[in-house]
PDB file of N, CA and C in Angstrom:
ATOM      1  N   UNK A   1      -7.051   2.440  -0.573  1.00  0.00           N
ATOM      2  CA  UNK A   1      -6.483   2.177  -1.879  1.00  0.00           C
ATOM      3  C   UNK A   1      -5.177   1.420  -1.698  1.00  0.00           C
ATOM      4  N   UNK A   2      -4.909   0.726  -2.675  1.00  0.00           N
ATOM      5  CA  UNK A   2      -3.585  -0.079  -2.926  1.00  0.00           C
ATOM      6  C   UNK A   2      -3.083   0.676  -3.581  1.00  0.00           C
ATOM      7  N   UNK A   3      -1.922   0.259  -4.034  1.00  0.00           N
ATOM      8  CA  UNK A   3      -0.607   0.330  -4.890  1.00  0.00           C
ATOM      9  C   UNK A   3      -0.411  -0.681  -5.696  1.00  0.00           C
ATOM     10  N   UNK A   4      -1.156  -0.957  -7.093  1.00  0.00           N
ATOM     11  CA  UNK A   4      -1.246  -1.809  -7.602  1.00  0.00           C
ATOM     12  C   UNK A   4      -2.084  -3.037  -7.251  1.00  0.00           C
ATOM     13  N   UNK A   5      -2.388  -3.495  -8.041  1.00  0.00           N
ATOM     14  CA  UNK A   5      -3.958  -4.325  -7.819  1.00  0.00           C
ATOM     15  C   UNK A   5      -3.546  -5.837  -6.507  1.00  0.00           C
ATOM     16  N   UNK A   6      -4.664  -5.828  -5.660  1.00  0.00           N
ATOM     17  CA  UNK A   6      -4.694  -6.829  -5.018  1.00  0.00           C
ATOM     18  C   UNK A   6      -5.676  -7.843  -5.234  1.00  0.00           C
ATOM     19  N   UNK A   7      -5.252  -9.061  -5.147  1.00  0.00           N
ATOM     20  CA  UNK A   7      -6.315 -10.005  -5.652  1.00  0.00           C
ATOM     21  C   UNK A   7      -6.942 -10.760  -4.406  1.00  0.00           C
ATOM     22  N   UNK A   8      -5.789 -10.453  -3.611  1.00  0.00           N
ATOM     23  CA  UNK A   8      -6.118 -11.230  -2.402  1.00  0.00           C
ATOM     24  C   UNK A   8      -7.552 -10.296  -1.785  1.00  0.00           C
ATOM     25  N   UNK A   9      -6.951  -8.821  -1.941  1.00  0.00           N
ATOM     26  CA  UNK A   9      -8.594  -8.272  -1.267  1.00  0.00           C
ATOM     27  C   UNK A   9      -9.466  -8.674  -2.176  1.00  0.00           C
ATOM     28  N   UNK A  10      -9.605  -8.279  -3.377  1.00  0.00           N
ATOM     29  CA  UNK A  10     -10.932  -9.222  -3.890  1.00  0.00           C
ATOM     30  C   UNK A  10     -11.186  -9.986  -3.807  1.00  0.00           C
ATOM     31  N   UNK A  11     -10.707 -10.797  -2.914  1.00  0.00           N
ATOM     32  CA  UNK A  11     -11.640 -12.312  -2.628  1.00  0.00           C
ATOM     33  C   UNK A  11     -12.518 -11.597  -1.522  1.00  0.00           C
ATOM     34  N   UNK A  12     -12.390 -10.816  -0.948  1.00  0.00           N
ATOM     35  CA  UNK A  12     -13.031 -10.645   0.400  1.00  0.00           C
ATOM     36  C   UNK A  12     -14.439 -10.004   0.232  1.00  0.00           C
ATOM     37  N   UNK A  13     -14.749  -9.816  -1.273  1.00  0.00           N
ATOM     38  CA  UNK A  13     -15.736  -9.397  -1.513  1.00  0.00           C
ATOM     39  C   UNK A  13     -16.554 -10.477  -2.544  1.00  0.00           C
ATOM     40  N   UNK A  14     -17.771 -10.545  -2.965  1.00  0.00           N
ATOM     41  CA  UNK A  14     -18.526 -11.518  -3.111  1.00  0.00           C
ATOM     42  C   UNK A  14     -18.500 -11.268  -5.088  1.00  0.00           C
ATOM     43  N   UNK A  15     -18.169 -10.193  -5.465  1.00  0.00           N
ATOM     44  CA  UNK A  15     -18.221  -9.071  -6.705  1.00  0.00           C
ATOM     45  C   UNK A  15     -17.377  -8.369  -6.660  1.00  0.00           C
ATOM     46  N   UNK A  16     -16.165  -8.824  -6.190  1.00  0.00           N
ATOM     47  CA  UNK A  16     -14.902  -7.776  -5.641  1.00  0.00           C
ATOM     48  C   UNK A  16     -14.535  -7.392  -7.285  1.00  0.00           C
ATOM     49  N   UNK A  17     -14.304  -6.070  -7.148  1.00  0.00           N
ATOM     50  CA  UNK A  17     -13.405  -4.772  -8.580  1.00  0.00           C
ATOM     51  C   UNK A  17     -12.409  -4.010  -7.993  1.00  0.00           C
ATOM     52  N   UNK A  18     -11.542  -3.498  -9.117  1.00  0.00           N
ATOM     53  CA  UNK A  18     -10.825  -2.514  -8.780  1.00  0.00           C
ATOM     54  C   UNK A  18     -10.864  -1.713 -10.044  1.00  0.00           C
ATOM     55  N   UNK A  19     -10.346  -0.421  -9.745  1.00  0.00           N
ATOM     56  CA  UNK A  19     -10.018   0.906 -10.770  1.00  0.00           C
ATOM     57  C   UNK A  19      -8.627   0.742 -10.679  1.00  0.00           C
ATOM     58  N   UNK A  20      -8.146   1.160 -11.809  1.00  0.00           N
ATOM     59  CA  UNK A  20      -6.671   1.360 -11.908  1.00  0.00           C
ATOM     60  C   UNK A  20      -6.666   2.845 -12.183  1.00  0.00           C
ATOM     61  N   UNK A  21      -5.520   3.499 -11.419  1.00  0.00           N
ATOM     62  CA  UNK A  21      -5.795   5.100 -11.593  1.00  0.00           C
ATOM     63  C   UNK A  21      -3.763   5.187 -11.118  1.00  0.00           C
ATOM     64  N   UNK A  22      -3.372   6.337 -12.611  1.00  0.00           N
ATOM     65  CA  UNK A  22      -2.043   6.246 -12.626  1.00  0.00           C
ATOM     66  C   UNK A  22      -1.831   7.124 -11.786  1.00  0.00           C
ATOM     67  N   UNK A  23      -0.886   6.310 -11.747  1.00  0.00           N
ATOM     68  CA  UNK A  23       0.333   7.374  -9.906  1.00  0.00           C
ATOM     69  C   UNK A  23       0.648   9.068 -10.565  1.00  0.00           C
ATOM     70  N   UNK A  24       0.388   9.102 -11.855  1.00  0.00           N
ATOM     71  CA  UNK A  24       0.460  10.248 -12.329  1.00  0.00           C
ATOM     72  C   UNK A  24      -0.411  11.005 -12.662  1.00  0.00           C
ATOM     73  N   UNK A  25      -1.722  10.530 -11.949  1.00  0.00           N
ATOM     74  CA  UNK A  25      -2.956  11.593 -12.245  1.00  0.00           C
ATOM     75  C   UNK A  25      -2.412  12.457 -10.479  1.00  0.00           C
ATOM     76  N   UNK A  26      -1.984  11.475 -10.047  1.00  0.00           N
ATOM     77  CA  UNK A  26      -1.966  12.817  -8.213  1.00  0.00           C
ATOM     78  C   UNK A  26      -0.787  13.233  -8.261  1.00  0.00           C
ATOM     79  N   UNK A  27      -1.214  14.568  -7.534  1.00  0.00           N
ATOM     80  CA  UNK A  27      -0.264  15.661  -7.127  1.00  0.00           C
ATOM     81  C   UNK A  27       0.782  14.508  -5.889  1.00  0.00           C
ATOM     82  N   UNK A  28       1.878  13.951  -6.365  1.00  0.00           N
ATOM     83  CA  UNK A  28       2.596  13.086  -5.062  1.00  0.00           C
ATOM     84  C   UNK A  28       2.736  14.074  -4.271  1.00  0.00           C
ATOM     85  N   UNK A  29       2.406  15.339  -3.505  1.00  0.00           N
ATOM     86  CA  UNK A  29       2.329  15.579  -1.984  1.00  0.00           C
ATOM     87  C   UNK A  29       1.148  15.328  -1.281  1.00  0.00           C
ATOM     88  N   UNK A  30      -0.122  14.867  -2.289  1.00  0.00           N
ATOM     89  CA  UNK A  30      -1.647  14.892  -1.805  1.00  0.00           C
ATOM     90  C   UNK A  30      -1.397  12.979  -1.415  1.00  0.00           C
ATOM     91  N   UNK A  31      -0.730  12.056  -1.557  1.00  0.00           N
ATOM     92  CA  UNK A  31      -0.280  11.321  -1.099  1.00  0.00           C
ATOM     93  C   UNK A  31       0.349  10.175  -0.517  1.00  0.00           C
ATOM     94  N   UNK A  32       0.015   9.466   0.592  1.00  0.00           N
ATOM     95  CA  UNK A  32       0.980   8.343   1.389  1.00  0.00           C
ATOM     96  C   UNK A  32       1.081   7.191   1.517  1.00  0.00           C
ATOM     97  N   UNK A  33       1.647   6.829   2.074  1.00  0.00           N
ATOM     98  CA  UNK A  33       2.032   5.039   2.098  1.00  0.00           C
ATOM     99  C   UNK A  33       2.656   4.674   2.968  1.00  0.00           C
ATOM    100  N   UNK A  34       2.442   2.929   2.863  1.00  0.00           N
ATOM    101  CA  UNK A  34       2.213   2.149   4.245  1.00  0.00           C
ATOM    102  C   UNK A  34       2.974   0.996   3.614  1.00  0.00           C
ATOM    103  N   UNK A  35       3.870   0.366   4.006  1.00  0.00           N
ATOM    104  CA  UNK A  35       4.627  -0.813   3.612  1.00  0.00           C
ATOM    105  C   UNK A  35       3.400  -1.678   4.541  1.00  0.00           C
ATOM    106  N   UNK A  36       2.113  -2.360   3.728  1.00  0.00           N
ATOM    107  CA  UNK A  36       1.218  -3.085   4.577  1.00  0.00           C
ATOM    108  C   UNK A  36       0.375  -2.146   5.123  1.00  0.00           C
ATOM    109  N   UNK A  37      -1.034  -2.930   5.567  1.00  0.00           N
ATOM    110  CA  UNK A  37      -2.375  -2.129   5.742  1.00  0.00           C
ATOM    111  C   UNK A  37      -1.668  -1.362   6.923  1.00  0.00           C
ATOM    112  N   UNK A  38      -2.032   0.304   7.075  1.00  0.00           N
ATOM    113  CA  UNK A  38      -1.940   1.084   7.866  1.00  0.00           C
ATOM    114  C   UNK A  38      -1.790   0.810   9.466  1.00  0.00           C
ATOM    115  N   UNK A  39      -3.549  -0.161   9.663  1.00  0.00           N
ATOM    116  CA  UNK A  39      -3.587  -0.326  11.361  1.00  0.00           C
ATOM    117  C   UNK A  39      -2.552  -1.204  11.775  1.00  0.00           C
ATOM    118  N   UNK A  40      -2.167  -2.457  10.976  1.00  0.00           N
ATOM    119  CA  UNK A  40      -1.614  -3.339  11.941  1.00  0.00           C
ATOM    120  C   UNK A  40       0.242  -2.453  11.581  1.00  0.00           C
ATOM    121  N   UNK A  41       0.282  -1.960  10.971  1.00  0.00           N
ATOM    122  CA  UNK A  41       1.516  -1.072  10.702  1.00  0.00           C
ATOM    123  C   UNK A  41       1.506  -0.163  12.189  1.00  0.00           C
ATOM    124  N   UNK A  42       0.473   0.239  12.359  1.00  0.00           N
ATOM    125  CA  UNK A  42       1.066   1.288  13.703  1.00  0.00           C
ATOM    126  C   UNK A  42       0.763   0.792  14.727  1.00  0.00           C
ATOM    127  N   UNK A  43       0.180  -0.443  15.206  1.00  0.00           N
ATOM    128  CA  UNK A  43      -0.490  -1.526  16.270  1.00  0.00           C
ATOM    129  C   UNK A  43       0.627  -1.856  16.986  1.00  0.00           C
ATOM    130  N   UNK A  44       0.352  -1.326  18.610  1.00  0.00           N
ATOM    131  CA  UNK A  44       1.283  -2.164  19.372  1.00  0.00           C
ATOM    132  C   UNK A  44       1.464  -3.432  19.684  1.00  0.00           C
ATOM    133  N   UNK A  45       0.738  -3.873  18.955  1.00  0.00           N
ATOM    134  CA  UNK A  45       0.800  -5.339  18.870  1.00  0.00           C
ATOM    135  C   UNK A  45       2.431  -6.524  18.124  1.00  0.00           C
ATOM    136  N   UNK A  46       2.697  -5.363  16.664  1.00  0.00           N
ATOM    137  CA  UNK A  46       3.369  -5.868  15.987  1.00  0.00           C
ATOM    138  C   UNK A  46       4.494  -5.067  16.970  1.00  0.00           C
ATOM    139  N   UNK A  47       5.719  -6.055  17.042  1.00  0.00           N
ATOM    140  CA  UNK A  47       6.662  -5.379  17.590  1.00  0.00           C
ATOM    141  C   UNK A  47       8.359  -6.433  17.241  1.00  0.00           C
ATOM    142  N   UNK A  48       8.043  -6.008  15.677  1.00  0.00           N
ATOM    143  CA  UNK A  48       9.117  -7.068  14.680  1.00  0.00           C
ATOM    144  C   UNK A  48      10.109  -5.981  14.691  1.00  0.00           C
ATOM    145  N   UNK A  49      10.306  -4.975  15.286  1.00  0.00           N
ATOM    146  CA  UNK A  49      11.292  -3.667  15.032  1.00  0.00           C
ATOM    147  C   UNK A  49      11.789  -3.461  13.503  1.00  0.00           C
ATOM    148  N   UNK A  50      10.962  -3.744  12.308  1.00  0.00           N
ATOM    149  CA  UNK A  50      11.295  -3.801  11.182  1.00  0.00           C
ATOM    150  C   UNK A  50      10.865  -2.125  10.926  1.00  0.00           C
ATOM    151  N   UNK A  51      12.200  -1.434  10.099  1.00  0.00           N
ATOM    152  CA  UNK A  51      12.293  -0.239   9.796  1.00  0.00           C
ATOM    153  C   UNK A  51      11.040   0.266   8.949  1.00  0.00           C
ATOM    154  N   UNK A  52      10.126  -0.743   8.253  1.00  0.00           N
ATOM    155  CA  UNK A  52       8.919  -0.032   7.720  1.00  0.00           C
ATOM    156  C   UNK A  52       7.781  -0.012   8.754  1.00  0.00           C
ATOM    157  N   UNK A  53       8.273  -0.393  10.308  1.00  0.00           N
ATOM    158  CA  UNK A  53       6.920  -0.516  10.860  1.00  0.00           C
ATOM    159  C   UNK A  53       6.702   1.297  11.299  1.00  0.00           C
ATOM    160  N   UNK A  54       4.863   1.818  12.173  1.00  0.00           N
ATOM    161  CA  UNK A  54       5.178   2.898  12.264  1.00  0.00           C
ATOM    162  C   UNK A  54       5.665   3.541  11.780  1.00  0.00           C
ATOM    163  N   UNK A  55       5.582   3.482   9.862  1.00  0.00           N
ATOM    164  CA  UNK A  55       6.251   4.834   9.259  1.00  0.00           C
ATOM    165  C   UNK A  55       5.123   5.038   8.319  1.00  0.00           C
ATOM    166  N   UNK A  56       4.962   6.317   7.885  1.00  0.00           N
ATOM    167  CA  UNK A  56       4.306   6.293   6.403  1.00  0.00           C
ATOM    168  C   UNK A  56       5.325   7.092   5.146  1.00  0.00           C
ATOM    169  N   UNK A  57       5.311   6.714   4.180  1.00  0.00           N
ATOM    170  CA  UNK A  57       6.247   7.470   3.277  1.00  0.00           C
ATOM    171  C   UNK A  57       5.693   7.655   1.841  1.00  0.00           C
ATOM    172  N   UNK A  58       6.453   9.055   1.471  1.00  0.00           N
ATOM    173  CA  UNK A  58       6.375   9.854   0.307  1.00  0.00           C
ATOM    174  C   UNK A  58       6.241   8.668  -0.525  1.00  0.00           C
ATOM    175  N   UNK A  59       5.772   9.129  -2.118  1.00  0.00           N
ATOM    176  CA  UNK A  59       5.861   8.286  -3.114  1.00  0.00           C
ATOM    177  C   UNK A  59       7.894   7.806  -3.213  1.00  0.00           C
ATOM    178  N   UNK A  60       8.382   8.591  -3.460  1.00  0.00           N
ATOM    179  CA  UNK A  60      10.143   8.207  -3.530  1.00  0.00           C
ATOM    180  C   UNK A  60      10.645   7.355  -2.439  1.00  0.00           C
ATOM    181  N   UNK A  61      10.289   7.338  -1.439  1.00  0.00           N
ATOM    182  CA  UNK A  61      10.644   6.966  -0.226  1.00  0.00           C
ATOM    183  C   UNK A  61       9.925   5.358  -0.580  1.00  0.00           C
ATOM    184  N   UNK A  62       8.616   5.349  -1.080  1.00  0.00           N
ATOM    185  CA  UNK A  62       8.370   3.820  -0.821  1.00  0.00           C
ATOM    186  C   UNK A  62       9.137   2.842  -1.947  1.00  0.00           C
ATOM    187  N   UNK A  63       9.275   3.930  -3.047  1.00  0.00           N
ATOM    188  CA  UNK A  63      10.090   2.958  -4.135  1.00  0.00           C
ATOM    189  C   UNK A  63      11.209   2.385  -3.691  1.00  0.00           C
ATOM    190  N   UNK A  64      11.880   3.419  -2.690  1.00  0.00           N
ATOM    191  CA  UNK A  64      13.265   2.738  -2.124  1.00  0.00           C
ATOM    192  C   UNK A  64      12.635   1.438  -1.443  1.00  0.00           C
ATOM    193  N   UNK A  65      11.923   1.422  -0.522  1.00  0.00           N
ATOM    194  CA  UNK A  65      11.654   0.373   0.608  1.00  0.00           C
ATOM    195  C   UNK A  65      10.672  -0.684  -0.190  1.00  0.00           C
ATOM    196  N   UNK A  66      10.138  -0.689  -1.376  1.00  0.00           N
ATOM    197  CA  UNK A  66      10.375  -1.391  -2.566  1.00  0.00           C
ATOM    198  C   UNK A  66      11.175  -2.016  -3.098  1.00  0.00           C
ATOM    199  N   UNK A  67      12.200  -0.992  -3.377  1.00  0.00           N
ATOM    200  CA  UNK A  67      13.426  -1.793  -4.097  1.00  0.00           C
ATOM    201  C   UNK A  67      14.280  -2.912  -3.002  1.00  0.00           C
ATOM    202  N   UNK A  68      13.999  -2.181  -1.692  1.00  0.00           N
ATOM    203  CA  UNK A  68      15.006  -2.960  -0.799  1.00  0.00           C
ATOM    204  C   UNK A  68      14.570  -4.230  -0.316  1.00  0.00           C
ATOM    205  N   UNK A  69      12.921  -4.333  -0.004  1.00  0.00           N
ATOM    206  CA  UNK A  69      11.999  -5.697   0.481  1.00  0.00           C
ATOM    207  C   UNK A  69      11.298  -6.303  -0.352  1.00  0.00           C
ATOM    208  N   UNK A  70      11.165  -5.711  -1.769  1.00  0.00           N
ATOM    209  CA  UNK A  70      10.179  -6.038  -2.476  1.00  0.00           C
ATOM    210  C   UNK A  70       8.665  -5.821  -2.517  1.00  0.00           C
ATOM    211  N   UNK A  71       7.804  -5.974  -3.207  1.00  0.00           N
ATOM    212  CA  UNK A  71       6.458  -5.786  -3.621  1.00  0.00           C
ATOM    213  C   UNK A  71       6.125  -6.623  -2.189  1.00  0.00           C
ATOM    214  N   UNK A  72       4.834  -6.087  -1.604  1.00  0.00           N
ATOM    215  CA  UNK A  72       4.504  -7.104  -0.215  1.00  0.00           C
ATOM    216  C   UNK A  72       3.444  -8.362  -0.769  1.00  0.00           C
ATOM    217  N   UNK A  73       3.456  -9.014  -1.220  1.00  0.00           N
ATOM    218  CA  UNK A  73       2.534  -9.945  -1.647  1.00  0.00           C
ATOM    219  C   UNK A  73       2.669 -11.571  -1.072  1.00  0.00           C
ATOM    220  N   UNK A  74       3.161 -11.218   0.603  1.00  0.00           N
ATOM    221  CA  UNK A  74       3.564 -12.334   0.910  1.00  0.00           C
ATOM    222  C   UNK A  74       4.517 -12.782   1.227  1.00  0.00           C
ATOM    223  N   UNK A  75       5.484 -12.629   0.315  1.00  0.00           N
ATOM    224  CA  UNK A  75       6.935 -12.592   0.476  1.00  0.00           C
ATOM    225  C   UNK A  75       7.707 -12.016  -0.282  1.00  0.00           C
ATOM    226  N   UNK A  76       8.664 -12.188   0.969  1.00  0.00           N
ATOM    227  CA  UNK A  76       9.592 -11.143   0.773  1.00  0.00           C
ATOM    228  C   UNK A  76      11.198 -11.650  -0.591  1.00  0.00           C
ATOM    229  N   UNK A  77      11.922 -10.334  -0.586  1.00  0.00           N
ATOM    230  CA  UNK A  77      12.730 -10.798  -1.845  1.00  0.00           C
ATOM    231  C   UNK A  77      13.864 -11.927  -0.935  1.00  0.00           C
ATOM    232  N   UNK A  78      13.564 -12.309  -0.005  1.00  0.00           N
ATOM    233  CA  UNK A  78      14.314 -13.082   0.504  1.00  0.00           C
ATOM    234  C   UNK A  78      13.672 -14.379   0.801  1.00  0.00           C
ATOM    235  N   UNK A  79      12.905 -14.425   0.665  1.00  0.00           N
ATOM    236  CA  UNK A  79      11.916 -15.705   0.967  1.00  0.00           C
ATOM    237  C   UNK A  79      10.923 -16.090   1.917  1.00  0.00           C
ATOM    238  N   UNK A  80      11.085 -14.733   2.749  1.00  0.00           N
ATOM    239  CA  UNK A  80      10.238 -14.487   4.046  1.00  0.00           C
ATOM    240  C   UNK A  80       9.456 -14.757   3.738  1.00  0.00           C
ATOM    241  N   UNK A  81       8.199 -15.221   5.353  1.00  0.00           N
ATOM    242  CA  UNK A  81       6.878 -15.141   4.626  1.00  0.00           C
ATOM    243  C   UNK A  81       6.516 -13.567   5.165  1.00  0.00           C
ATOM    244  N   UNK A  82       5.627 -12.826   4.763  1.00  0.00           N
ATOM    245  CA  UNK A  82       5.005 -11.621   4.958  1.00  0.00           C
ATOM    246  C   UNK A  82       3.729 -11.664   5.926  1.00  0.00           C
ATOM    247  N   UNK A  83       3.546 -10.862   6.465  1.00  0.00           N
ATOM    248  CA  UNK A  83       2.436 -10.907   7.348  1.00  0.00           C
ATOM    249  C   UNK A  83       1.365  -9.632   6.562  1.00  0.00           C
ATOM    250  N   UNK A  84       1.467  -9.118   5.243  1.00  0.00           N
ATOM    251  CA  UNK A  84       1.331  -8.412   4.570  1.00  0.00           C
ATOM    252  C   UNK A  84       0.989  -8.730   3.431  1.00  0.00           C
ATOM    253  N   UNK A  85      -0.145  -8.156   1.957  1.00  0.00           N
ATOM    254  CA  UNK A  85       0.316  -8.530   0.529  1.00  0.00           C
ATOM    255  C   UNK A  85       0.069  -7.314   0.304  1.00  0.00           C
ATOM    256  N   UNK A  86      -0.124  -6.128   0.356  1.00  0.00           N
ATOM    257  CA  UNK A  86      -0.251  -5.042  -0.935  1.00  0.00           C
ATOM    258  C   UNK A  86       0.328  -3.620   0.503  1.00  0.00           C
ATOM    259  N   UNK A  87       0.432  -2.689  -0.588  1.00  0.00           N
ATOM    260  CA  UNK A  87       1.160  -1.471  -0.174  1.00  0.00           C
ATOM    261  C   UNK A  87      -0.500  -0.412  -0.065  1.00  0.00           C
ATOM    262  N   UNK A  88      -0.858   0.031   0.740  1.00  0.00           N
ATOM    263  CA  UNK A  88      -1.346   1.123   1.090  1.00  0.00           C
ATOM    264  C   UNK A  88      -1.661   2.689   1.007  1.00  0.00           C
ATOM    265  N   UNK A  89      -2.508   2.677   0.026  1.00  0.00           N
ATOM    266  CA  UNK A  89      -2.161   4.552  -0.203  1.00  0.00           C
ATOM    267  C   UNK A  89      -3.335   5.356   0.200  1.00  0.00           C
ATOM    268  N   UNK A  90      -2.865   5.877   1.024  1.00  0.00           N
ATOM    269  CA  UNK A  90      -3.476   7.085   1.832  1.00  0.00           C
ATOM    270  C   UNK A  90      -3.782   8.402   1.037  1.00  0.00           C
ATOM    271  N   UNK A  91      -5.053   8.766   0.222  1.00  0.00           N
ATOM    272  CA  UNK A  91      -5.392   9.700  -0.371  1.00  0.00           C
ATOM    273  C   UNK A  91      -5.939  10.560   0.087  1.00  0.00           C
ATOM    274  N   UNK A  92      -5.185  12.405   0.205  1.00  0.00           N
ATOM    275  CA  UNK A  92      -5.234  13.148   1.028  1.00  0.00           C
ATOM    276  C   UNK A  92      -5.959  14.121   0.132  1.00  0.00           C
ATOM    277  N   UNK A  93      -6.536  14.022  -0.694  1.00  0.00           N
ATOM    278  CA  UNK A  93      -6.990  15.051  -1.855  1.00  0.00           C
ATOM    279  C   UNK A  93      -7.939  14.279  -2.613  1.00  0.00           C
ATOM    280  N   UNK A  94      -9.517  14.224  -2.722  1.00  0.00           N
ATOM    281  CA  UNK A  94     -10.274  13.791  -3.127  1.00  0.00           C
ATOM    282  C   UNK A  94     -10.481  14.182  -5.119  1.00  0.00           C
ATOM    283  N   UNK A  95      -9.977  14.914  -5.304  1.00  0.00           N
ATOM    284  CA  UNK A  95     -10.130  15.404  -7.070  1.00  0.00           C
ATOM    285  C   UNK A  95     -10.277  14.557  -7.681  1.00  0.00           C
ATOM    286  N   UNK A  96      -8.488  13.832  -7.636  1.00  0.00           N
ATOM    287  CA  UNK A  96      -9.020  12.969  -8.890  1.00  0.00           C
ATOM    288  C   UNK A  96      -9.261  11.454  -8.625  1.00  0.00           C
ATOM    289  N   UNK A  97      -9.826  11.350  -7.253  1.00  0.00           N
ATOM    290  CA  UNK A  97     -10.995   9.662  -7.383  1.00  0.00           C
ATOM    291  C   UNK A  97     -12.109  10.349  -7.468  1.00  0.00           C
ATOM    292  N   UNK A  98     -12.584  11.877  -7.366  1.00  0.00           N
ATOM    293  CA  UNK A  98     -13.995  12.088  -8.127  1.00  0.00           C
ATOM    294  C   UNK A  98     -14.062  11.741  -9.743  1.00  0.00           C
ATOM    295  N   UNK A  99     -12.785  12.082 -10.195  1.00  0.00           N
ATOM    296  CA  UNK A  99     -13.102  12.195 -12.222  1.00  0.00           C
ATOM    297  C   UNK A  99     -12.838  10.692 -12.339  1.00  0.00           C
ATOM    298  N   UNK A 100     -12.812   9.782 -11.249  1.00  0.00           N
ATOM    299  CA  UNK A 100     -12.790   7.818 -11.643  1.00  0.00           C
ATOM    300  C   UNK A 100     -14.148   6.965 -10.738  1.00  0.00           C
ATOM    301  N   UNK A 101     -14.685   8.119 -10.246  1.00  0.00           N
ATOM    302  CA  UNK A 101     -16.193   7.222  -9.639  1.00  0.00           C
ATOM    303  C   UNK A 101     -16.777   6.556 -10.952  1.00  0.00           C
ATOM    304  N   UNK A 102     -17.499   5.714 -10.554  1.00  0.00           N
ATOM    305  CA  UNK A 102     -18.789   5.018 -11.426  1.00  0.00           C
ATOM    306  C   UNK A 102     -19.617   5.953 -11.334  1.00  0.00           C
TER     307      UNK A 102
END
């Protein structure tokens, strides 16, 4: 799951959709997040020593690292380019994407 809709992953599908499901249907301890897709986040590969690499964080915690880099869609609030476009959420509690299946 993302954090707000990605368009870029729907290209990657032929019929690509998304559900929109509010940050306020989950219990925020059921869960997490990834400034950028999870694997290349913990991959020894990337080794930019940037403070969101190797971390995952609370819902509060990502708003900060939000507010501070901006939405990942590429670039950054500075003009960077991103090696990244959408934020990552790690759902630790299946409930309520059962009451949003098709």
């Amino acid at each position: 799951m993302t954090l707000g809709e990605c368009d870029w992953i729907r290209t990657w599908y032929t019929d690509g959709a998304y559900i929109k499901i509010p940050i306020t249907e989950f219990d925020l301890e059921t869960i997490s997040f990834t400034y950028g897709d999870m694997f290349p986040n913990f991959s020894d590969r990337v080794n930019d020593d940037s403070e969101y690499r190797r971390t995952t964080y609370m819902y509060n915690e990502m708003l900060k690292i939000i507010n501070k880099y901006g939405y990942p869609n590429g670039v950054s609030k500075r003009g960077q380019q991103l090696p990244f476009k959408y934020i990552e959420v790690q759902v630790w509690d299946d409930e309520v994407i059962n009451r949003y299946r098709l």
